[in-house]
Structures are given as C-alpha cells and as structure tokens.
PDB file of N, CA and C in Angstrom:
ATOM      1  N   UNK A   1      90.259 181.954  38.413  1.00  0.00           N
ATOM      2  CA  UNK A   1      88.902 182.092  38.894  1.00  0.00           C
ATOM      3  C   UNK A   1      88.893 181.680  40.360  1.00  0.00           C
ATOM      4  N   UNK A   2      88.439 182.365  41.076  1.00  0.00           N
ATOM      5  CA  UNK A   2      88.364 182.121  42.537  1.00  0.00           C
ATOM      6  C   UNK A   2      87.001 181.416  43.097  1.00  0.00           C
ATOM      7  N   UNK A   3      86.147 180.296  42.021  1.00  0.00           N
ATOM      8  CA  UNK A   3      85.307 179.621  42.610  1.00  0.00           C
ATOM      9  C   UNK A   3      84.158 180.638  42.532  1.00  0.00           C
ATOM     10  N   UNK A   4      84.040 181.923  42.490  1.00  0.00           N
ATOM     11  CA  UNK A   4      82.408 182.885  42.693  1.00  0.00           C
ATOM     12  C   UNK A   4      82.476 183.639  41.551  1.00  0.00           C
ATOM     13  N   UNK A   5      81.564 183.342  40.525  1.00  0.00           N
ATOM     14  CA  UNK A   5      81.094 184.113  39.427  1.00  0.00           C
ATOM     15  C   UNK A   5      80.241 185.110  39.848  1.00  0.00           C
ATOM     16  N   UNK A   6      81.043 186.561  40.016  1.00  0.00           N
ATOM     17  CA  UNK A   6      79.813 187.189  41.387  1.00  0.00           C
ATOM     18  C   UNK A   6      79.663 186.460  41.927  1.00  0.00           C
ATOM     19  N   UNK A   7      78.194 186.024  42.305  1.00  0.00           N
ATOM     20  CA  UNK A   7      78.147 185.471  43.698  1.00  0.00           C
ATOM     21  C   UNK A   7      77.456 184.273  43.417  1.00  0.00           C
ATOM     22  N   UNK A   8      77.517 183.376  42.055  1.00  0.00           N
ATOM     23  CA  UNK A   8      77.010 182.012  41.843  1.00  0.00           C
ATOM     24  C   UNK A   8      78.189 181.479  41.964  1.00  0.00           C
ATOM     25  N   UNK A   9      77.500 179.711  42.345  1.00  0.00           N
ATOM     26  CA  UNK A   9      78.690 178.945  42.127  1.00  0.00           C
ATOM     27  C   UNK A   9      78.565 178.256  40.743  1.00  0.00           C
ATOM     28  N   UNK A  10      80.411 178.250  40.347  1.00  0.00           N
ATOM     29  CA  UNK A  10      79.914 178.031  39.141  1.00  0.00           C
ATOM     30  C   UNK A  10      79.654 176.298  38.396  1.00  0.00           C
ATOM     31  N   UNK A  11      79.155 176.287  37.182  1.00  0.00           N
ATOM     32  CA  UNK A  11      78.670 175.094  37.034  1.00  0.00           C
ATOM     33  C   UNK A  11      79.274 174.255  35.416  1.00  0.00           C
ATOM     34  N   UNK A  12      79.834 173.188  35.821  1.00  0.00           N
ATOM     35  CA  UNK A  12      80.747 172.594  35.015  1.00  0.00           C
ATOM     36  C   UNK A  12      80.019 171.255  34.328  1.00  0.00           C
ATOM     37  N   UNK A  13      80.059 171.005  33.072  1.00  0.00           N
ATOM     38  CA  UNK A  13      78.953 170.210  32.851  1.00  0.00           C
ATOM     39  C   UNK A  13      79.999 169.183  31.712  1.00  0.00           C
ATOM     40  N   UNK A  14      80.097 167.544  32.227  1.00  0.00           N
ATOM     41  CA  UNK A  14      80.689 166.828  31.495  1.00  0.00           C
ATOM     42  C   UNK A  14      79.584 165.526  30.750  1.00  0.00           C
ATOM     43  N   UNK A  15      80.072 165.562  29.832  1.00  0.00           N
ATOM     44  CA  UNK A  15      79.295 164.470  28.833  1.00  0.00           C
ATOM     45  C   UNK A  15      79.943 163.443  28.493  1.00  0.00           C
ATOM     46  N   UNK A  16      79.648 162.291  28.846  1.00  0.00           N
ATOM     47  CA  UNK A  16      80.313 160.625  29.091  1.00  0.00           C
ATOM     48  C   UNK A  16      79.727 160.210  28.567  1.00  0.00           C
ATOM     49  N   UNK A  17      79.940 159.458  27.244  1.00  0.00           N
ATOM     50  CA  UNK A  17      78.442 158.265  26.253  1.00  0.00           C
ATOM     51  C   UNK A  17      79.548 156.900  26.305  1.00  0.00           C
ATOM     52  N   UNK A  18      80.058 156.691  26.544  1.00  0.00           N
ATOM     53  CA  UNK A  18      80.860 155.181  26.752  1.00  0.00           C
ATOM     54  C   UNK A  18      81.635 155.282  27.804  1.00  0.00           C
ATOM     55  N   UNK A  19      81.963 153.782  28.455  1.00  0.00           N
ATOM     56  CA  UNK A  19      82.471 153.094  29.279  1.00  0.00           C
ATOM     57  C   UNK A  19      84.251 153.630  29.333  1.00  0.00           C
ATOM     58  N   UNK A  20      84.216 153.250  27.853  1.00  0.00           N
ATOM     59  CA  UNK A  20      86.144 153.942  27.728  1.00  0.00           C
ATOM     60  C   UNK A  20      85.860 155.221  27.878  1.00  0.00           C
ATOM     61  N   UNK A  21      85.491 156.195  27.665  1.00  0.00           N
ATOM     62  CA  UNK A  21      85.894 157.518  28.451  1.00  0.00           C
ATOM     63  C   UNK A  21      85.656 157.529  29.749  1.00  0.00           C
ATOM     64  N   UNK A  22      84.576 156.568  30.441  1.00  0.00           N
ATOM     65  CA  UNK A  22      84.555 157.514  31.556  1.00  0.00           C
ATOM     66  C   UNK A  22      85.855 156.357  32.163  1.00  0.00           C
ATOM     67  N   UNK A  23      86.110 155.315  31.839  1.00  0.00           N
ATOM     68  CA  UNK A  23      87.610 154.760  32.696  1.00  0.00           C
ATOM     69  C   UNK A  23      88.844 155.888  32.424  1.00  0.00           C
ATOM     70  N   UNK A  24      88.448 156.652  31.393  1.00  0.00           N
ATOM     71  CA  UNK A  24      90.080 157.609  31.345  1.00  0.00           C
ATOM     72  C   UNK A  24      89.790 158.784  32.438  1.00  0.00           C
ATOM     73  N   UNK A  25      88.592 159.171  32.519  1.00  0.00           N
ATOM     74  CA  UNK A  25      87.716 160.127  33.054  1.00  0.00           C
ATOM     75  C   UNK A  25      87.960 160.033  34.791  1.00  0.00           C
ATOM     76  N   UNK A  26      87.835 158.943  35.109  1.00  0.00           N
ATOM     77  CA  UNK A  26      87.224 158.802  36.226  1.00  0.00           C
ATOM     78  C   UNK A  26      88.783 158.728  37.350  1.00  0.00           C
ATOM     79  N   UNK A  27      88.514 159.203  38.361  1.00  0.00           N
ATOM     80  CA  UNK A  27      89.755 159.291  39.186  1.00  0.00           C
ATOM     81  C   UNK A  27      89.407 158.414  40.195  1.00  0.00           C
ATOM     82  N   UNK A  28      89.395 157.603  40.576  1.00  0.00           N
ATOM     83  CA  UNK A  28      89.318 156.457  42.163  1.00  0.00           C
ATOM     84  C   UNK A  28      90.249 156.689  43.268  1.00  0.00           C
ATOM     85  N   UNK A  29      91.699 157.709  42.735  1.00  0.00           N
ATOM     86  CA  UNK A  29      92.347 157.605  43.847  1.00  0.00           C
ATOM     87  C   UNK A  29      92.095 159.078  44.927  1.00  0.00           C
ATOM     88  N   UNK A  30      90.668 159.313  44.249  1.00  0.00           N
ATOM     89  CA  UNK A  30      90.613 161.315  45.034  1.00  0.00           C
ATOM     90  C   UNK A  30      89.692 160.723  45.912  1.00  0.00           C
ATOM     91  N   UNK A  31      89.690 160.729  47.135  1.00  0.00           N
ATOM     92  CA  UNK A  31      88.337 160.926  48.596  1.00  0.00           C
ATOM     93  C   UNK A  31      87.216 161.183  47.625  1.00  0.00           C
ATOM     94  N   UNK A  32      86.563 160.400  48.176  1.00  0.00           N
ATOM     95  CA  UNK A  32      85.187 159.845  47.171  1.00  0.00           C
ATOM     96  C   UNK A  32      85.033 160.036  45.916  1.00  0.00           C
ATOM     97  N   UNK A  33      86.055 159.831  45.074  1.00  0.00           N
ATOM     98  CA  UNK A  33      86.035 159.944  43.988  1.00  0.00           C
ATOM     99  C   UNK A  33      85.917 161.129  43.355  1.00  0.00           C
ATOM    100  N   UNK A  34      85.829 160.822  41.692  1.00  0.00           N
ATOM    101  CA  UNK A  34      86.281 162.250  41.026  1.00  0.00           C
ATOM    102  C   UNK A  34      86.362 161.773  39.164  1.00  0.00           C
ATOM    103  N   UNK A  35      86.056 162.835  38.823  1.00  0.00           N
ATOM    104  CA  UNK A  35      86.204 163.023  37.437  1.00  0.00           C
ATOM    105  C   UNK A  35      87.318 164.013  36.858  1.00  0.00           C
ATOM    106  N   UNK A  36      87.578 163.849  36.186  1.00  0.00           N
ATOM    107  CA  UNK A  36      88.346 165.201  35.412  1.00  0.00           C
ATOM    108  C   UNK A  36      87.501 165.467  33.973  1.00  0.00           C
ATOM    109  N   UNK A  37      87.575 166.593  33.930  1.00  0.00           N
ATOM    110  CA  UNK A  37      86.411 167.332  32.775  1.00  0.00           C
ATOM    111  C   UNK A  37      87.471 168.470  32.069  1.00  0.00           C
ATOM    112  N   UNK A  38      87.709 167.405  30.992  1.00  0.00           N
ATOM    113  CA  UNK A  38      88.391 168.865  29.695  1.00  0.00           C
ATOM    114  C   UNK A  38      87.588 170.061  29.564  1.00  0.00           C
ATOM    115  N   UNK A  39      88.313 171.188  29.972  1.00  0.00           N
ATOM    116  CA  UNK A  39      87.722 172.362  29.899  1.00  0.00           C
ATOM    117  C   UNK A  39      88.659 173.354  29.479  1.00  0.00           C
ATOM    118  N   UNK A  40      88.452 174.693  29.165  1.00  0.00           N
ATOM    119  CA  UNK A  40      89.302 175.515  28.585  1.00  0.00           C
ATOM    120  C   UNK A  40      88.936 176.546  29.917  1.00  0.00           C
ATOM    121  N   UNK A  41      88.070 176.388  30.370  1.00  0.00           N
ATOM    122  CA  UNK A  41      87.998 177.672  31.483  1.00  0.00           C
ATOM    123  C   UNK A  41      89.196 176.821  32.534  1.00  0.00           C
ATOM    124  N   UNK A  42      89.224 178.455  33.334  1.00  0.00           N
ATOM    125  CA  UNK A  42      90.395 178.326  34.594  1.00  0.00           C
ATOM    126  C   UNK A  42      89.903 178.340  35.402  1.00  0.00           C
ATOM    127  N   UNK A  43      90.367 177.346  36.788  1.00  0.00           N
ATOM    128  CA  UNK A  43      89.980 177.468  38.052  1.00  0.00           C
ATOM    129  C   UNK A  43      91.040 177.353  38.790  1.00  0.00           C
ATOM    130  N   UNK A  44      90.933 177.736  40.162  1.00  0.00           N
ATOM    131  CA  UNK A  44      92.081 177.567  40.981  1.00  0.00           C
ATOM    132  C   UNK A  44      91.915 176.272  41.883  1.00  0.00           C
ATOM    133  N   UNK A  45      92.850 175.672  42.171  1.00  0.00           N
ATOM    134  CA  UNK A  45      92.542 174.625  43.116  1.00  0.00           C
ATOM    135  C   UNK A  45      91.860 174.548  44.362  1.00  0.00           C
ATOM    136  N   UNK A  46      90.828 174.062  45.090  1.00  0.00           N
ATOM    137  CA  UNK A  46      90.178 174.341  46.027  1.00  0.00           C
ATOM    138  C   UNK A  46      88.816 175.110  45.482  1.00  0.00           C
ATOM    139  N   UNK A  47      88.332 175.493  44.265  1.00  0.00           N
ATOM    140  CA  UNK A  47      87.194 176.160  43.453  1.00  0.00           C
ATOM    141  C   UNK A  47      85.825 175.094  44.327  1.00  0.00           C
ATOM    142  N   UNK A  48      85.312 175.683  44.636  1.00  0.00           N
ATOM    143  CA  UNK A  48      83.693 175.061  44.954  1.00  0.00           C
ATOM    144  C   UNK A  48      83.095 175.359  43.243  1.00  0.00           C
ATOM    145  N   UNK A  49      82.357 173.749  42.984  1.00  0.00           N
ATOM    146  CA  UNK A  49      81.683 174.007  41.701  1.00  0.00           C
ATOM    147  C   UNK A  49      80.344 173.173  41.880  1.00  0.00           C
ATOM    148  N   UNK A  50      79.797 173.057  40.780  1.00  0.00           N
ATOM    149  CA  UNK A  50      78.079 172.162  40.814  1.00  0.00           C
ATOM    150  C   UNK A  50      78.892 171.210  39.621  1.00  0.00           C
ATOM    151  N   UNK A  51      79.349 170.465  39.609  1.00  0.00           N
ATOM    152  CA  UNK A  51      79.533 169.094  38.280  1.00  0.00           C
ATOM    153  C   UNK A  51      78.058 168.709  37.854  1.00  0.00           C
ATOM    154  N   UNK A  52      77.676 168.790  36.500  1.00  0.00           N
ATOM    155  CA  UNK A  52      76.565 168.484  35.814  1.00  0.00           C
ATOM    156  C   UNK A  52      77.592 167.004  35.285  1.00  0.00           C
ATOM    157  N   UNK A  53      76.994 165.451  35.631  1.00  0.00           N
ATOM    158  CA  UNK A  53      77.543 165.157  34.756  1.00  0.00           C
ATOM    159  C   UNK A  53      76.583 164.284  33.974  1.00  0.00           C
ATOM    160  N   UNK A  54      76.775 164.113  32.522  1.00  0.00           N
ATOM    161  CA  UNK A  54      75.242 163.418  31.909  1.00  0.00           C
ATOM    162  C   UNK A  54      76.149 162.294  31.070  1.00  0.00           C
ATOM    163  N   UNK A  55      75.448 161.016  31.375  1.00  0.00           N
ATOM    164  CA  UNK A  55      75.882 159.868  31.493  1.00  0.00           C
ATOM    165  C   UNK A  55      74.694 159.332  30.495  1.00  0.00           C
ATOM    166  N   UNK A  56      75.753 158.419  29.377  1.00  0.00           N
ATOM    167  CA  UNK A  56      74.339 157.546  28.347  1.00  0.00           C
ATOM    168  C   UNK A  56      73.270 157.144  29.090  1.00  0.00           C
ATOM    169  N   UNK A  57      72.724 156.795  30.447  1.00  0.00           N
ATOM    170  CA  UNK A  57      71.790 156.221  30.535  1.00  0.00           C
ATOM    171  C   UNK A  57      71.023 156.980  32.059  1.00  0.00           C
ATOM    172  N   UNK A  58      71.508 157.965  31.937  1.00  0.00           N
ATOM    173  CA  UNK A  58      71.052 159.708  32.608  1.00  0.00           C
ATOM    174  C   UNK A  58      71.100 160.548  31.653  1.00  0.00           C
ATOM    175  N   UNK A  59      70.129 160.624  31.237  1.00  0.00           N
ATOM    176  CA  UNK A  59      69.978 161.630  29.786  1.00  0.00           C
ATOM    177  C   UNK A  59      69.923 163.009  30.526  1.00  0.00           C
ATOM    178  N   UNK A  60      69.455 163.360  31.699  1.00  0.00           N
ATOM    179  CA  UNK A  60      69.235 164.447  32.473  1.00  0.00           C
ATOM    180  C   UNK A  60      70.518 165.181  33.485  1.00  0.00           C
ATOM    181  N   UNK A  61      71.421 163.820  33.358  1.00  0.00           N
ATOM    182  CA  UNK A  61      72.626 164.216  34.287  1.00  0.00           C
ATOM    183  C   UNK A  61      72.170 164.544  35.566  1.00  0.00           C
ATOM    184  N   UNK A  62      73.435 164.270  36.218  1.00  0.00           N
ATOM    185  CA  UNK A  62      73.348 163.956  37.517  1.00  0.00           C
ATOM    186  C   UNK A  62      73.899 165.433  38.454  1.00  0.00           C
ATOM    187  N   UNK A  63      73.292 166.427  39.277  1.00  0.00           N
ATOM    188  CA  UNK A  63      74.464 167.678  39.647  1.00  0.00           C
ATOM    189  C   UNK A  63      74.668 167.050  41.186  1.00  0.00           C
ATOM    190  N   UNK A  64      76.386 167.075  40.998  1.00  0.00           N
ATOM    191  CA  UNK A  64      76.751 167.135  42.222  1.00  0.00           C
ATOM    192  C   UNK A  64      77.712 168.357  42.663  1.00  0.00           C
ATOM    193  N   UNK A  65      77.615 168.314  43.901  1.00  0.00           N
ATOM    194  CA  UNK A  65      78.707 169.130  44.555  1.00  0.00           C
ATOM    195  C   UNK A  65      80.150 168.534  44.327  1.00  0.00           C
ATOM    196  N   UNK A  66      81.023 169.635  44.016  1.00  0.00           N
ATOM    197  CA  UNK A  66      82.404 168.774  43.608  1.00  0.00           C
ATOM    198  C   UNK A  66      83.710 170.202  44.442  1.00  0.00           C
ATOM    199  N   UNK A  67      84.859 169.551  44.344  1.00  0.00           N
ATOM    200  CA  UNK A  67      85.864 170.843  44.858  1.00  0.00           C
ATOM    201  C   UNK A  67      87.091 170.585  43.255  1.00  0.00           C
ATOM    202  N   UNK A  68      87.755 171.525  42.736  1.00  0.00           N
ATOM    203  CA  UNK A  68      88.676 171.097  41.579  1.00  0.00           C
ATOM    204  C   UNK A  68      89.772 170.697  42.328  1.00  0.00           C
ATOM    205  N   UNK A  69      90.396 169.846  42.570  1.00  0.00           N
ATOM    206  CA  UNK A  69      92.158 169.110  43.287  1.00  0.00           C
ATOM    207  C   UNK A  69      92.903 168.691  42.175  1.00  0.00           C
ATOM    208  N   UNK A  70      92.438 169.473  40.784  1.00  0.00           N
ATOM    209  CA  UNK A  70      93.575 168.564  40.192  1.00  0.00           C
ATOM    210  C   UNK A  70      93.275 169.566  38.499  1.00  0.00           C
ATOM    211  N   UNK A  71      94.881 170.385  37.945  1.00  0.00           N
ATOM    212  CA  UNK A  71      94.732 171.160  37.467  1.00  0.00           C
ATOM    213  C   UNK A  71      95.562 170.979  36.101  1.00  0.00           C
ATOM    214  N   UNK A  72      94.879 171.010  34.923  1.00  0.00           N
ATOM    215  CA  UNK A  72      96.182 170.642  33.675  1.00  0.00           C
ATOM    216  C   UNK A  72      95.712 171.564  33.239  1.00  0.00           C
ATOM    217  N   UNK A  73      96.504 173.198  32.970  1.00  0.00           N
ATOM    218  CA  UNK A  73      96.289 174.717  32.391  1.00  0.00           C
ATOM    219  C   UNK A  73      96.323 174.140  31.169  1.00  0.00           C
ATOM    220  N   UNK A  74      95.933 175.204  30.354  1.00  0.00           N
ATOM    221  CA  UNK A  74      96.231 175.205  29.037  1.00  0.00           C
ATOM    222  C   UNK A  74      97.689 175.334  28.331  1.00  0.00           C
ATOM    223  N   UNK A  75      97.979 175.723  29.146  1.00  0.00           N
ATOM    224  CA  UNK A  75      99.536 175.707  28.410  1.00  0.00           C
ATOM    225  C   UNK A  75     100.417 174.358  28.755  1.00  0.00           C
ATOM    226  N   UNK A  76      99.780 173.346  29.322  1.00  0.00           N
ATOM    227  CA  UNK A  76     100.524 171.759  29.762  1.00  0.00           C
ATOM    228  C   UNK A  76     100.800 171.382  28.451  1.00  0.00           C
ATOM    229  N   UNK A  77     102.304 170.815  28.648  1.00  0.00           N
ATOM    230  CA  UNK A  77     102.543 170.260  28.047  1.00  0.00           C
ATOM    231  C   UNK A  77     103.083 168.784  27.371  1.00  0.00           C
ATOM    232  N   UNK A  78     103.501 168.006  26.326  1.00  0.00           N
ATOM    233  CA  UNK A  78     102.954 166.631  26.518  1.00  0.00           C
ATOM    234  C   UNK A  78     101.968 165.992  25.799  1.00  0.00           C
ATOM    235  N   UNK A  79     101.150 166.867  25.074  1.00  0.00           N
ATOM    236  CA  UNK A  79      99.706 166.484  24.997  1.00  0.00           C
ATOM    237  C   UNK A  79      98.516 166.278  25.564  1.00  0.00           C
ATOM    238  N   UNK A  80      98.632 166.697  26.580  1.00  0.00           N
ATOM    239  CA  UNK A  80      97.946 166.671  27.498  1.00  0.00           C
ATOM    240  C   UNK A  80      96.638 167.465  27.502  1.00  0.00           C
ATOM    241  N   UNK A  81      95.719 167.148  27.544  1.00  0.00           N
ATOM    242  CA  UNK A  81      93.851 167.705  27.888  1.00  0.00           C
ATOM    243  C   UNK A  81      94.180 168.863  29.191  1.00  0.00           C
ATOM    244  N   UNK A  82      93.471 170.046  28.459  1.00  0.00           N
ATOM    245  CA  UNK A  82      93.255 171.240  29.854  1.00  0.00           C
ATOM    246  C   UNK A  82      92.094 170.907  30.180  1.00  0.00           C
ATOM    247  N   UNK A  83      92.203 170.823  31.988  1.00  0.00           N
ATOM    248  CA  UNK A  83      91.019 170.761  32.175  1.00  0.00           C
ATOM    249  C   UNK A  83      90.875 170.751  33.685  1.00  0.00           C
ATOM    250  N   UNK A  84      90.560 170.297  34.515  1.00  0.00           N
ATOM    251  CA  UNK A  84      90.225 169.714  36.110  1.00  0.00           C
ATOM    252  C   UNK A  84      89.951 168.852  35.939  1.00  0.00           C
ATOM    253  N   UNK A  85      90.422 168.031  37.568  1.00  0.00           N
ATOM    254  CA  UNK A  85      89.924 167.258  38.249  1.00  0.00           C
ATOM    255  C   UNK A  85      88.889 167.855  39.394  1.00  0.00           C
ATOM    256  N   UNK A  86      87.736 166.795  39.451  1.00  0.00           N
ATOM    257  CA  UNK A  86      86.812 167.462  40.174  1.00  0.00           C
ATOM    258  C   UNK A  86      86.572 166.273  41.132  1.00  0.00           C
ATOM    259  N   UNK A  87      86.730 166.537  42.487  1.00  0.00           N
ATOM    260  CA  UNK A  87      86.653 165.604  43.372  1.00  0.00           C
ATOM    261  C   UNK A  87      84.516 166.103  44.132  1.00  0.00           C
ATOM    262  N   UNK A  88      84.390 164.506  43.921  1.00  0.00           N
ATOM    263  CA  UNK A  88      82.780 164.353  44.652  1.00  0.00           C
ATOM    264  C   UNK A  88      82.535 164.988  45.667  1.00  0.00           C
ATOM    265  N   UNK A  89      81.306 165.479  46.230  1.00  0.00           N
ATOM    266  CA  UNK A  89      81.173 166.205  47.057  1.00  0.00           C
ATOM    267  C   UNK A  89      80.564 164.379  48.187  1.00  0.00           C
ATOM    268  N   UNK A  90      80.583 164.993  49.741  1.00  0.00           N
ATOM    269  CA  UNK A  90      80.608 163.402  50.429  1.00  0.00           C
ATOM    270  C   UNK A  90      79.134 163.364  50.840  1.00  0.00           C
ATOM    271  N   UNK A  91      78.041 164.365  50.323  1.00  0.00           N
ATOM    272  CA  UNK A  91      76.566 164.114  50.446  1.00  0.00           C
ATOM    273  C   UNK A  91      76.024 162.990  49.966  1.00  0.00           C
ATOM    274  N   UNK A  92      75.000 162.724  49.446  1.00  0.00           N
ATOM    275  CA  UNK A  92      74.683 161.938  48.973  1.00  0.00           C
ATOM    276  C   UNK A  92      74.109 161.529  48.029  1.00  0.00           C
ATOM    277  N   UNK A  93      74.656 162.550  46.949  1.00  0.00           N
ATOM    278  CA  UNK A  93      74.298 162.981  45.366  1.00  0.00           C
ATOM    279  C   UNK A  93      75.617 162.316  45.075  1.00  0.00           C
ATOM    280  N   UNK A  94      76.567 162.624  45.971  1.00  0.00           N
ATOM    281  CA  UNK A  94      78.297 162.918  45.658  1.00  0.00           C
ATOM    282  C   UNK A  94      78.539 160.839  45.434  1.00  0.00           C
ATOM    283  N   UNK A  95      77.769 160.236  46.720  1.00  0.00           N
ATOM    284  CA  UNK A  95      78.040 159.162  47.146  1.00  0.00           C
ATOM    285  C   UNK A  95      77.467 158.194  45.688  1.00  0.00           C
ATOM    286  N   UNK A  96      76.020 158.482  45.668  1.00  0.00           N
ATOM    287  CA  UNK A  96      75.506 158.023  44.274  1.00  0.00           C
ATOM    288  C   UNK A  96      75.930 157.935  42.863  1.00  0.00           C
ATOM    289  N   UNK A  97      76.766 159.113  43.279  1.00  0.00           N
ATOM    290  CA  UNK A  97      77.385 159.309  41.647  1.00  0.00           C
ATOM    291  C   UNK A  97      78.782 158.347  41.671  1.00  0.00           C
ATOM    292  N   UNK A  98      79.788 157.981  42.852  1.00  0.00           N
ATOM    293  CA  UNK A  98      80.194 157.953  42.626  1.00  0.00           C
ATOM    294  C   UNK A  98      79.969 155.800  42.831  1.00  0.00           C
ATOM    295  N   UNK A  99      79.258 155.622  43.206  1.00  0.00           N
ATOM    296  CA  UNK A  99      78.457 154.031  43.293  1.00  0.00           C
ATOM    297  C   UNK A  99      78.516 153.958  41.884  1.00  0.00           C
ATOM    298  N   UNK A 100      77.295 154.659  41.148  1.00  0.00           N
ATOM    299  CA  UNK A 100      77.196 155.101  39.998  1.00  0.00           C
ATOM    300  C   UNK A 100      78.136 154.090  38.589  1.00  0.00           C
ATOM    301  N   UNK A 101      79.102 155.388  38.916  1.00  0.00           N
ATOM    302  CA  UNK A 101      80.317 155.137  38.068  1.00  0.00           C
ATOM    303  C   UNK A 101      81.024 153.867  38.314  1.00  0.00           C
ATOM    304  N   UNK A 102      81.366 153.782  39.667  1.00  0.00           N
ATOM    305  CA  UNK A 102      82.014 152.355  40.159  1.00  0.00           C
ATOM    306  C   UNK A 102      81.332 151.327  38.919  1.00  0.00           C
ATOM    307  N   UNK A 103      79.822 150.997  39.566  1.00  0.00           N
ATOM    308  CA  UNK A 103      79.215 149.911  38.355  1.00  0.00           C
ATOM    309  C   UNK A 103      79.372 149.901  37.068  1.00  0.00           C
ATOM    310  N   UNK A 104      79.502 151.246  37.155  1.00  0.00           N
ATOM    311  CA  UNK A 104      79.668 151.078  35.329  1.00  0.00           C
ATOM    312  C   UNK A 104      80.569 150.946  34.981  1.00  0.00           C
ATOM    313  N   UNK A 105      81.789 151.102  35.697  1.00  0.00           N
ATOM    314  CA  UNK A 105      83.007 150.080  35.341  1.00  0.00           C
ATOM    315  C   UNK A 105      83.774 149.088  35.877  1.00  0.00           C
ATOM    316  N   UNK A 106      82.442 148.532  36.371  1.00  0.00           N
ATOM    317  CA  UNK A 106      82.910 147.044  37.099  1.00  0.00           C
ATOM    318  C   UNK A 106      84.307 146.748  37.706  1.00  0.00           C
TER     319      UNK A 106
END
C-alpha cells in the first residue's frame, strides 16, 4: 500500500484497555514516540496514516497523525504479531498522545 487509498489517508485504529499492553505496545525509542498496532493490512514504510488510538480512559480515542517506520509482514517469522510500527506525528495531538502514554506508564 503506498499510504493513498485513492486519495484518503488511510486510518488505523488501535485498542489498549491495560497498562501491560500498552508497555508491549508502546515504542520510546522512535522520535516522539510510537506504537505498533497488530494489523493484517500492508503498508510500506514511510505510509502517512491517521492512528485512532482508544485508550481505557479515552473511550473516544485519540486521532493522531503518525508515519509506519517499523514493519513485521505477515509472513514473519518467530511468532511474531503482523503489524506496524507507527511513529507520532510532532504536532500537538502527536505530543499529547505521546505525554499521554508516558504517564500511564510511569
């Protein structure tokens, strides 16, 4: 996928209800942070996306701007989760979310 569904960007939506997923979840070492979101769809690295992410105590989720930097296909192997890494966008949806998360795992 080259990032343009036609001509939307497309929109990736992760669901976090505890603390232990989002510490497996959460990436600290990507430029302003980042999630990775098990997914079965494909993207290419560098994909512009909208991250929906809805958090136990954001019932509404949060959309940020995100870029994918980090890629486990479906065919990885290992055991390993297909999915992306989705690095924060550096606005200030991107910045919040990623404050956000920080607190919530102290």
């Amino acid at each position: 996928m080259n990032g343009k569904e036609g001509d939307r960007t497309p929109v990736l939506t992760v669901n976090i209800d505890a603390v232990g997923a989002l510490y497996v979840s959460y990436m600290p070492w990507v430029q302003n942070g980042g999630l990775f979101v098990p997914t079965p769809r494909t993207f290419d690295l560098g994909t512009k996306l909208i991250l929906r992410v809805v958090l136990s105590e954001e019932p509404q989720g949060l959309m940020v701007k995100g870029t994918v930097v980090w890629i486990n296909p479906k065919s990885v192997s290992g055991g390993r989760v297909p999915g992306v890494g989705v690095q924060f966008g550096s606005d200030e949806v991107g910045k919040r979310l990623r404050a956000l998360v920080e607190s919530k795992l102290g």
